[in-house]
C-alpha atoms as a PDB file:
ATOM      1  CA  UNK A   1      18.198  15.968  -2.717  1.00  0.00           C
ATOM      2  CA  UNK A   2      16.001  13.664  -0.684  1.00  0.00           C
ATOM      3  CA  UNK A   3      15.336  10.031  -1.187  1.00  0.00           C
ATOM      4  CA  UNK A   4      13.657   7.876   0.236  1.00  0.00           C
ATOM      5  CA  UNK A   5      16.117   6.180   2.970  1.00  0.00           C
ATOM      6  CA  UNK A   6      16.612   9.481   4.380  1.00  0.00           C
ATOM      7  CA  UNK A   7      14.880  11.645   6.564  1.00  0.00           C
ATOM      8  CA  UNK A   8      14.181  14.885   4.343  1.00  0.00           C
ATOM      9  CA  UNK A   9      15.821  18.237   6.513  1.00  0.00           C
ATOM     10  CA  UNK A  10      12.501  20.025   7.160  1.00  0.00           C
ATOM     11  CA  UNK A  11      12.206  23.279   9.004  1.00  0.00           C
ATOM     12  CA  UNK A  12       8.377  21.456  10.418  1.00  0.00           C
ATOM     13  CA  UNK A  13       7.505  19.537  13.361  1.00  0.00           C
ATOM     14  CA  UNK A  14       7.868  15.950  13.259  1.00  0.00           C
ATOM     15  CA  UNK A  15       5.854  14.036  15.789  1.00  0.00           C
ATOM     16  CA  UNK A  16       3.215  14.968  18.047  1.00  0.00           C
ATOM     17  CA  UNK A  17       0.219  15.978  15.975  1.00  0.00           C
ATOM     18  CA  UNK A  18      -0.200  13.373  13.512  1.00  0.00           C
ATOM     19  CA  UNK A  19      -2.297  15.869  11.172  1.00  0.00           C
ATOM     20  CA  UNK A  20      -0.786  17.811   8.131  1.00  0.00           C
ATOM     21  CA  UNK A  21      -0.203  21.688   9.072  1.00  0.00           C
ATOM     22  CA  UNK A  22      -2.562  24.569   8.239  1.00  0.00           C
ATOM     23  CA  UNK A  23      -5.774  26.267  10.047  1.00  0.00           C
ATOM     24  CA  UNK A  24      -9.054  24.311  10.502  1.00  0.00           C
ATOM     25  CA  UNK A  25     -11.709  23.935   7.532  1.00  0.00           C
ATOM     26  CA  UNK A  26     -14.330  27.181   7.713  1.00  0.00           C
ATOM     27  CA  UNK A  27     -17.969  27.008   7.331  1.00  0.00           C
ATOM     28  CA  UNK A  28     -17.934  28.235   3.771  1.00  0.00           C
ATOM     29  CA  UNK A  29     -15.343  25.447   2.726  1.00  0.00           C
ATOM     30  CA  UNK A  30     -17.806  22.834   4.087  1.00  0.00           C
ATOM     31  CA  UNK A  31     -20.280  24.427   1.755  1.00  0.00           C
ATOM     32  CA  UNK A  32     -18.081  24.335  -1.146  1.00  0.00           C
ATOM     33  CA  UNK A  33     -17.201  20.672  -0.696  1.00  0.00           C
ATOM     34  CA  UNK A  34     -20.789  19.472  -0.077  1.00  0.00           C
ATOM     35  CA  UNK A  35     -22.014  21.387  -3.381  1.00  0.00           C
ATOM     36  CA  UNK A  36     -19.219  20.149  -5.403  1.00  0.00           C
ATOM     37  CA  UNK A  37     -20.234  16.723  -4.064  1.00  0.00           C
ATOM     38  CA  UNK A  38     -23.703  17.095  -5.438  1.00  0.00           C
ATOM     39  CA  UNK A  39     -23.033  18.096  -8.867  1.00  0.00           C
ATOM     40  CA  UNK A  40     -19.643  16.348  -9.756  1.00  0.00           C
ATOM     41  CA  UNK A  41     -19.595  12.424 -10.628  1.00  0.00           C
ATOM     42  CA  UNK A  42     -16.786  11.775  -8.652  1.00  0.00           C
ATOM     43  CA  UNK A  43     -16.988   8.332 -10.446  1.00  0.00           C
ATOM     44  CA  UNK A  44     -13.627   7.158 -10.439  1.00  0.00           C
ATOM     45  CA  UNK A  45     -13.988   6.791  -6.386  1.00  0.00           C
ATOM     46  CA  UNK A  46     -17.268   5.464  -6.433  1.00  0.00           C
ATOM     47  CA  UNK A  47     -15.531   2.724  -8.008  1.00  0.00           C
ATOM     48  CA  UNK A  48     -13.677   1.680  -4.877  1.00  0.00           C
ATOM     49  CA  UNK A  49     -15.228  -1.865  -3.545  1.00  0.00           C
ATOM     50  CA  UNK A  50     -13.457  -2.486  -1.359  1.00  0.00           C
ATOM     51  CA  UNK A  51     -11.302  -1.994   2.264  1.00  0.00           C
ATOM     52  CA  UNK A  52      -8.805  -4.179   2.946  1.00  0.00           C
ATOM     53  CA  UNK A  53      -6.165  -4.180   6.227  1.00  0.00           C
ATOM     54  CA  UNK A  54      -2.896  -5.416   5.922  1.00  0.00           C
ATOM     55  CA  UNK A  55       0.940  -4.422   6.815  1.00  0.00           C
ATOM     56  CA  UNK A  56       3.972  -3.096   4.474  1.00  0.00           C
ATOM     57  CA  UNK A  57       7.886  -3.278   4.879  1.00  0.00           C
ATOM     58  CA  UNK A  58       9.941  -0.794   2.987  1.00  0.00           C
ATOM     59  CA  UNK A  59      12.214  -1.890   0.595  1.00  0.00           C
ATOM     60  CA  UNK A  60      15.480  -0.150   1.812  1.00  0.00           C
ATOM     61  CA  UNK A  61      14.863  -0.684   5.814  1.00  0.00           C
ATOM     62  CA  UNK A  62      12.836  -3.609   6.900  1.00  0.00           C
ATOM     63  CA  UNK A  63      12.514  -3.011  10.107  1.00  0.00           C
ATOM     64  CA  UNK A  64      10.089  -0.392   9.505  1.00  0.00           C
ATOM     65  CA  UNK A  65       6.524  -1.820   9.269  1.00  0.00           C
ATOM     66  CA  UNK A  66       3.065  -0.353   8.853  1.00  0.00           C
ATOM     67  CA  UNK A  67      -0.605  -0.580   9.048  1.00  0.00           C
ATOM     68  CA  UNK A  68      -1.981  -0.156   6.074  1.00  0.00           C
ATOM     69  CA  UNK A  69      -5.683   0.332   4.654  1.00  0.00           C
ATOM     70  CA  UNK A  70      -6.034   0.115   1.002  1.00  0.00           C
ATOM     71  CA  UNK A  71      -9.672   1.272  -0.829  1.00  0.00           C
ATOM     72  CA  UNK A  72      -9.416  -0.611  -4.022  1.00  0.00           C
ATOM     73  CA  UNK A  73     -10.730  -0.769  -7.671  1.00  0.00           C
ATOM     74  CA  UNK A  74     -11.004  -3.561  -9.356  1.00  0.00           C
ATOM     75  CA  UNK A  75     -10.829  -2.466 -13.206  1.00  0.00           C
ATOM     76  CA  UNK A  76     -10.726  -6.554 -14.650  1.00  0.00           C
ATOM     77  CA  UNK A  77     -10.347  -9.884 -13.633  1.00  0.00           C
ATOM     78  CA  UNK A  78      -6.472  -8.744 -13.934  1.00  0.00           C
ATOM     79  CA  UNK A  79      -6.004  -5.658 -12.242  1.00  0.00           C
ATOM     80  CA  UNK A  80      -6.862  -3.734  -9.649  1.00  0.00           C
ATOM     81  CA  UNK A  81      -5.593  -0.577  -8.483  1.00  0.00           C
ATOM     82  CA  UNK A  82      -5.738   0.977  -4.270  1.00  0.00           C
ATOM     83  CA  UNK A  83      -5.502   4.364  -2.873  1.00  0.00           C
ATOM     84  CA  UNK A  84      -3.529   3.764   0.749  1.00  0.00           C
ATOM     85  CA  UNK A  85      -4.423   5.258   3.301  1.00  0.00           C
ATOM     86  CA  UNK A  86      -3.089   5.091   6.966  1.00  0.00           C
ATOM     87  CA  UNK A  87      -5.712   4.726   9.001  1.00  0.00           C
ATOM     88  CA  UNK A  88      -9.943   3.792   7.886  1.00  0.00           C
ATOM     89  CA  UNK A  89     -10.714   6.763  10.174  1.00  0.00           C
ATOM     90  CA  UNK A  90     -12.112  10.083   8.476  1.00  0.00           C
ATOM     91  CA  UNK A  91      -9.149  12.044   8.726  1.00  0.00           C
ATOM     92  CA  UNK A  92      -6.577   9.651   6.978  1.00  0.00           C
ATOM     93  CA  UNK A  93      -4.251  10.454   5.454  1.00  0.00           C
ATOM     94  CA  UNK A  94      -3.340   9.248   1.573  1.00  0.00           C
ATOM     95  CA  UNK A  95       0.066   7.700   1.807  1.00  0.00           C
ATOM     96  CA  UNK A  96       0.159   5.807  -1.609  1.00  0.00           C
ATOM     97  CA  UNK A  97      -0.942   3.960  -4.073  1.00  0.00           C
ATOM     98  CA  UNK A  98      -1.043   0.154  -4.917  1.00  0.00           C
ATOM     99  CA  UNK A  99      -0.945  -1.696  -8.391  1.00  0.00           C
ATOM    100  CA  UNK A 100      -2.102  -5.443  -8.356  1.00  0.00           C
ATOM    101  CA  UNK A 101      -2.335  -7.602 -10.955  1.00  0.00           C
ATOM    102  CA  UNK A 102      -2.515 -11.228 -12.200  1.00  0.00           C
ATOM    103  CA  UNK A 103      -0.093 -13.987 -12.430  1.00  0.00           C
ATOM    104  CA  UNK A 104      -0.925 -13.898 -16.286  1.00  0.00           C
ATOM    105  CA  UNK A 105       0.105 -10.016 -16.499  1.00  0.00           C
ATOM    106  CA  UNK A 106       2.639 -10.205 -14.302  1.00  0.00           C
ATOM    107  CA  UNK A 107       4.907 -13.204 -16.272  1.00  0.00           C
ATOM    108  CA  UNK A 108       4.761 -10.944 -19.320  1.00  0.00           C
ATOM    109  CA  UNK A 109       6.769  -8.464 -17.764  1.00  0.00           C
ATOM    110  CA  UNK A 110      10.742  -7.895 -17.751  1.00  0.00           C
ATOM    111  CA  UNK A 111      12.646  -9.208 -15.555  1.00  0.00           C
ATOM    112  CA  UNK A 112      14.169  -5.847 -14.389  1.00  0.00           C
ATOM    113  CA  UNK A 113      10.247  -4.558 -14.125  1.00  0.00           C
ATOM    114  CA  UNK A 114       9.051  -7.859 -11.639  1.00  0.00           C
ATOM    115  CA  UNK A 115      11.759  -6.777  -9.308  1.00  0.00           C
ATOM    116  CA  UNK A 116      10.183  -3.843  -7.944  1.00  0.00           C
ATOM    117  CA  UNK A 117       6.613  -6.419  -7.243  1.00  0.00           C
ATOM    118  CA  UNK A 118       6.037  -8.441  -4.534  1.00  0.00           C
ATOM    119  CA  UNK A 119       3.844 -11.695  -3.938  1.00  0.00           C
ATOM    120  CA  UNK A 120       0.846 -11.463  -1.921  1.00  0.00           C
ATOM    121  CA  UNK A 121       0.163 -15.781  -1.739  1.00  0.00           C
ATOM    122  CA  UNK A 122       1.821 -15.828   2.160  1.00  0.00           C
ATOM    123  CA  UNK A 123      -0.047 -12.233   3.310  1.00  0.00           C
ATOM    124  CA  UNK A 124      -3.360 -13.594   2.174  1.00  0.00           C
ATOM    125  CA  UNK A 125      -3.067 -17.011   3.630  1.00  0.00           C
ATOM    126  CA  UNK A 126      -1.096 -16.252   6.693  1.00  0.00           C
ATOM    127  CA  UNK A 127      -4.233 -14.162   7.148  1.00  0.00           C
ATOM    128  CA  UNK A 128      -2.383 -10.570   7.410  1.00  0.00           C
ATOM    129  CA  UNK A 129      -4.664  -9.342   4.799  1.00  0.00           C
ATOM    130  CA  UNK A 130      -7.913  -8.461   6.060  1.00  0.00           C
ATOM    131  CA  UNK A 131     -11.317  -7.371   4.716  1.00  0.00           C
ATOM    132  CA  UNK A 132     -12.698  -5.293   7.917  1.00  0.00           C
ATOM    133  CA  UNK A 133     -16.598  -6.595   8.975  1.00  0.00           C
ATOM    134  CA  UNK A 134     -16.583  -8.895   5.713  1.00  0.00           C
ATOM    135  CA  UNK A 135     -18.196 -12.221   6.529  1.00  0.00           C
ATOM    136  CA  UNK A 136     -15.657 -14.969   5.013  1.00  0.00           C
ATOM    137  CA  UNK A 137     -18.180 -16.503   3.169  1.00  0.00           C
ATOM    138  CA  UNK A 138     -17.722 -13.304   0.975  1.00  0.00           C
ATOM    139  CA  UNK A 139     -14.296 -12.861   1.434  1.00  0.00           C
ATOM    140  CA  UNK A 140     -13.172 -16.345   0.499  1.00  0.00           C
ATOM    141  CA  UNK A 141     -14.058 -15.900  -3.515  1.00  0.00           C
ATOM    142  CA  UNK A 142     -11.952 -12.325  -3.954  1.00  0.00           C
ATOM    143  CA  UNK A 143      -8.961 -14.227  -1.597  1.00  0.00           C
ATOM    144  CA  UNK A 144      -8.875 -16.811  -4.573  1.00  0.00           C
ATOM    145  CA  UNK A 145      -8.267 -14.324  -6.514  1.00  0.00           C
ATOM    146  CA  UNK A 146      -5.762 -12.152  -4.640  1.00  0.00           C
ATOM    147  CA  UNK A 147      -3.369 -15.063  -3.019  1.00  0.00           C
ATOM    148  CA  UNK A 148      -2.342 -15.226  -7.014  1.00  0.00           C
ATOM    149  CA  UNK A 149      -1.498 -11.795  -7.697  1.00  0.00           C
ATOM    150  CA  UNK A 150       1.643  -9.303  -7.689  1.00  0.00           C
ATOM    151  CA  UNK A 151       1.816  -5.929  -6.468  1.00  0.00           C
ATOM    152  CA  UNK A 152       3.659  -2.774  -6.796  1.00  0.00           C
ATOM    153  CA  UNK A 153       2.999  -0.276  -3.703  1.00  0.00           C
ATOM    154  CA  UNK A 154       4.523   3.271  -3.594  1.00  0.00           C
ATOM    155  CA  UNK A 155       4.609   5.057  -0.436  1.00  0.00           C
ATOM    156  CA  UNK A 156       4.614   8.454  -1.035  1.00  0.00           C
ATOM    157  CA  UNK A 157       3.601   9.730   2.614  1.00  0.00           C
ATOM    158  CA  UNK A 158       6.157   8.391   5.334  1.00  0.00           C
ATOM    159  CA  UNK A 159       3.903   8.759   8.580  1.00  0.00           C
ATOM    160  CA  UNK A 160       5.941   6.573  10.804  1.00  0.00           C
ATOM    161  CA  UNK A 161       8.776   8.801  11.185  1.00  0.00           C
ATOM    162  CA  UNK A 162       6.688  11.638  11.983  1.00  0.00           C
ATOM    163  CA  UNK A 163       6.475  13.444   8.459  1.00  0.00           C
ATOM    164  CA  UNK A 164       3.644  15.897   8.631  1.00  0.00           C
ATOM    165  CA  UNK A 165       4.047  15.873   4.770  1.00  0.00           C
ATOM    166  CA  UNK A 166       4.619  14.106   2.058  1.00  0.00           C
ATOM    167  CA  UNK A 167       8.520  14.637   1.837  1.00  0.00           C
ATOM    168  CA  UNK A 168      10.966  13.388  -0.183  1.00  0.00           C
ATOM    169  CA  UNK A 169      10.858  10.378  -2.878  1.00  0.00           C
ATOM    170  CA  UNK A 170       8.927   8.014  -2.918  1.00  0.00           C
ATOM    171  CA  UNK A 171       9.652   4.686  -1.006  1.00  0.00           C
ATOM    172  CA  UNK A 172       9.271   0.900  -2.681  1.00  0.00           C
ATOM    173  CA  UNK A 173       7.213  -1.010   0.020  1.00  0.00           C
ATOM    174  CA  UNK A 174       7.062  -4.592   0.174  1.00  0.00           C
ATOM    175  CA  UNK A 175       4.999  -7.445   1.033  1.00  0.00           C
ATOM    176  CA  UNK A 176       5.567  -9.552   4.682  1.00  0.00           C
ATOM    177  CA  UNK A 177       6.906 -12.913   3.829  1.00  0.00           C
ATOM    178  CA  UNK A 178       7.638 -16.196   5.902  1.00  0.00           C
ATOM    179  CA  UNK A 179      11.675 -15.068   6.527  1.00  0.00           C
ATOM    180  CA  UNK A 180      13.939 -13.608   8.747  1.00  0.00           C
ATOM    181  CA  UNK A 181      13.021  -9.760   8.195  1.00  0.00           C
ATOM    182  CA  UNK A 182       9.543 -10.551   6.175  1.00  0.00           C
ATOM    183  CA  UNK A 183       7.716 -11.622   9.940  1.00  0.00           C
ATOM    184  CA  UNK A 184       5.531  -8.695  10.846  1.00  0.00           C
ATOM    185  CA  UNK A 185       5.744  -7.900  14.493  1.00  0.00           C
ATOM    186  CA  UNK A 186       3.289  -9.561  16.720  1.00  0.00           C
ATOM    187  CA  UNK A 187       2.153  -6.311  18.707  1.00  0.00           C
ATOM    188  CA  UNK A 188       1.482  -4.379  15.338  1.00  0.00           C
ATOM    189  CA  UNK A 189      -1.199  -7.601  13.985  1.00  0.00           C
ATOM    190  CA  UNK A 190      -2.069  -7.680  18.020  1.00  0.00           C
ATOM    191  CA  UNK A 191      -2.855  -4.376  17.606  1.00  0.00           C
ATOM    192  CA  UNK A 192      -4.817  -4.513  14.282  1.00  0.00           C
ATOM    193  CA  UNK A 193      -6.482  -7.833  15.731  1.00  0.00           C
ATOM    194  CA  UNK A 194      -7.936  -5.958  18.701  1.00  0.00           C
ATOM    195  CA  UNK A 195      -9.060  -2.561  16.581  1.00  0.00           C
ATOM    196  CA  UNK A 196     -11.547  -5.118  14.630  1.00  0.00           C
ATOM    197  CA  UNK A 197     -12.023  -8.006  17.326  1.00  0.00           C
ATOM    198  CA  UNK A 198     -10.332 -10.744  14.610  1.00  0.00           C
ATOM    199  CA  UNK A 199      -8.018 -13.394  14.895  1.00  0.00           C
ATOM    200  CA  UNK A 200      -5.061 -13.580  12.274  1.00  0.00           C
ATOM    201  CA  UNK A 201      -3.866 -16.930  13.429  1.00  0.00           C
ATOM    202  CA  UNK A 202      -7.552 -18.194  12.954  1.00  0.00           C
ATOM    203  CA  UNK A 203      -7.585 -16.592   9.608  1.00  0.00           C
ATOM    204  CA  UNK A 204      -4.652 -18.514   8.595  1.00  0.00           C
ATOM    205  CA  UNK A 205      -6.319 -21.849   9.652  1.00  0.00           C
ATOM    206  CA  UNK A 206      -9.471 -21.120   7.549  1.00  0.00           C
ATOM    207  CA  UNK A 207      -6.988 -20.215   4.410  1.00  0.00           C
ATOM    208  CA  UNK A 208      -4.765 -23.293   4.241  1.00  0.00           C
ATOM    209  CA  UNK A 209      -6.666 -24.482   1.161  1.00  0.00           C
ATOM    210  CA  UNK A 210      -6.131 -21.065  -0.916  1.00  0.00           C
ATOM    211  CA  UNK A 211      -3.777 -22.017  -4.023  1.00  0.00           C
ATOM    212  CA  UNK A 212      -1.278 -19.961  -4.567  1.00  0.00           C
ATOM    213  CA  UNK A 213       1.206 -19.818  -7.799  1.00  0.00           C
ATOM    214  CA  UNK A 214       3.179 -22.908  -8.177  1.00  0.00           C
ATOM    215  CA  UNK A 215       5.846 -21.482  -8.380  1.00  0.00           C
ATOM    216  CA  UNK A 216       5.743 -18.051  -6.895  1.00  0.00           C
ATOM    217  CA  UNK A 217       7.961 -16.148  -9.475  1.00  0.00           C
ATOM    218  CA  UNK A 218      11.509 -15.577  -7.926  1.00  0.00           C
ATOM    219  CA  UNK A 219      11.967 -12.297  -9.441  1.00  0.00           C
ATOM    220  CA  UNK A 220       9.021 -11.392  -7.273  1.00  0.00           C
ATOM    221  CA  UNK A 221      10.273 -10.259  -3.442  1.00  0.00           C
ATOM    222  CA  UNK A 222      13.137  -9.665  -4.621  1.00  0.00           C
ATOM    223  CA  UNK A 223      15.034  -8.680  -1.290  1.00  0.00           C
ATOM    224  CA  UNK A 224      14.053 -12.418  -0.062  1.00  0.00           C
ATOM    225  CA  UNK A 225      15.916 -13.840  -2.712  1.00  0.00           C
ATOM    226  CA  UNK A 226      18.906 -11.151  -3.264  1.00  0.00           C
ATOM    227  CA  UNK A 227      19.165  -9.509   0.178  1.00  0.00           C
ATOM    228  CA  UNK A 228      19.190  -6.156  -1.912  1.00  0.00           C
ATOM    229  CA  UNK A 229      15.925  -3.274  -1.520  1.00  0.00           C
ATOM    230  CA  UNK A 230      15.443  -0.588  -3.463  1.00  0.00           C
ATOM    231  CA  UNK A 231      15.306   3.250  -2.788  1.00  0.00           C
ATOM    232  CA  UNK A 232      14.770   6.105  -4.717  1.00  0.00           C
ATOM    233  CA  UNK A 233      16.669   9.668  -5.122  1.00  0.00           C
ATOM    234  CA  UNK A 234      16.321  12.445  -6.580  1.00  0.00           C
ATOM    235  CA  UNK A 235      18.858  14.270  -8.642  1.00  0.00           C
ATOM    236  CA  UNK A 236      18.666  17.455 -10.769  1.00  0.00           C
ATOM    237  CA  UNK A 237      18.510  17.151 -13.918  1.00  0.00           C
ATOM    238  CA  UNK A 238      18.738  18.977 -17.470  1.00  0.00           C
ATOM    239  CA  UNK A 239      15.156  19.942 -19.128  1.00  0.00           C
ATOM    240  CA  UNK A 240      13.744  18.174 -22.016  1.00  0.00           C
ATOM    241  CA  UNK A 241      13.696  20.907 -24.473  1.00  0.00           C
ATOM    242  CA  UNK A 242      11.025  21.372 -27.728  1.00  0.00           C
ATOM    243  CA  UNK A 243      10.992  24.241 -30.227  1.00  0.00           C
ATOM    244  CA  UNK A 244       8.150  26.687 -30.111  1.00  0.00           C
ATOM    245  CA  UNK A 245       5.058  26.240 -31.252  1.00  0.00           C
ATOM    246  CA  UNK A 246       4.212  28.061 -34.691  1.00  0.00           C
END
């Protein structure tokens, strides 16, 4: 079966056409969506607060970097949780999700468990991580917050090898960091930089003074630390059985 160093074999078109196959939206399916809209709550994404831009490496290959927009929920003052997205644009497309918490939380856990996190002190201050159109006056309190947290990111939608779906296992995606194969590549944060007329290397100057952990957990960014990823399979498996119900 798949997993998620591999290219999946897939009878579909990679490349091209960046949307997912299947025939335009009718008129009555706008309907449907727009009165659904008005009569459902819909309030666990009316919670999302806020967009933030940044860049991913995958655990088992990082030479492959992305752009990546997360929409995030803060439930406490200790976690937060993002739907990922590809692109802030209309039609993009949900590659994965994005579990954040505290330093508090996060020493509490296993050590086998903090190996799958990363850091996020350098992407904050190196000025990576971006809130699109937010003023820094308002930025600068949540980036307190965030340069001290861990987070576990699943990509479950590999778009930059041309995957019209969501195929295969999921990948383990990790944070940039200030070595070797952790340096994002100048053109993609050119790129980004230009899309919202910013300036990552003046972000980083006006960030110097963010504290981060002291010490950033070393079971954190693992790969940094190791020079070992981590990447999913899939294998078949026997079914958990239970006797009837009476």
């Amino acid at each position: 079966m798949a997993s998620s160093d591999k290219t999946p074999t897939s009878a579909l078109p990679m490349g091209g056409d960046p949307r997912p196959p299947g025939q335009p939206m009718t008129v009555e399916q706008h309907m449907i969506d727009k009165g659904a809209q008005i009569l459902q709550s819909l309030k666990p994404v009316k919670q999302m607060s806020q967009h933030a831009c940044t860049f991913a490496l995958y655990s088992h290959d990082m030479t492959r970097q992305i752009e990546t927009h997360h929409y995030i929920t803060r439930l406490n003052e200790d976690f937060l949780q993002c739907a990922v997205y590809d692109t802030d644009h209309a039609h993009g497309r949900l590659i994965g999700i994005e579990y954040m918490i505290s330093e508090r939380i996060f020493e509490a856990l296993p050590p086998d468990e903090q190996k799958l996190w990363h850091s996020h002190a350098y992407e904050i201050k190196s000025g990576l991580w971006v809130n699109p159109r937010v003023p820094g006056i308002l930025e600068k309190p949540e980036l307190e917050k965030l340069v001290k947290t861990y987070g576990k990111f699943w990509c479950t939608w590999q778009v930059d090898r041309g995957d019209r779906l969501p195929l295969g296992a999921p990948a383990l995606m990790m944070s940039p960091q200030p070595v070797n194969l952790g340096q994002v590549s100048p053109d993609l944060v050119r790129m980004r930089d230009n899309k919202y007329n910013i300036s990552t290397e003046a972000l980083r100057e006006s960030r110097v003074e963010l504290l981060e952990p002291e010490p950033i957990n070393s079971q954190a960014d693992y790969w940094k630390h190791h020079g070992k990823g981590f990447a999913i399979g899939i294998k078949v498996t026997d079914i958990k059985l239970r006797a009837p119900f009476p």
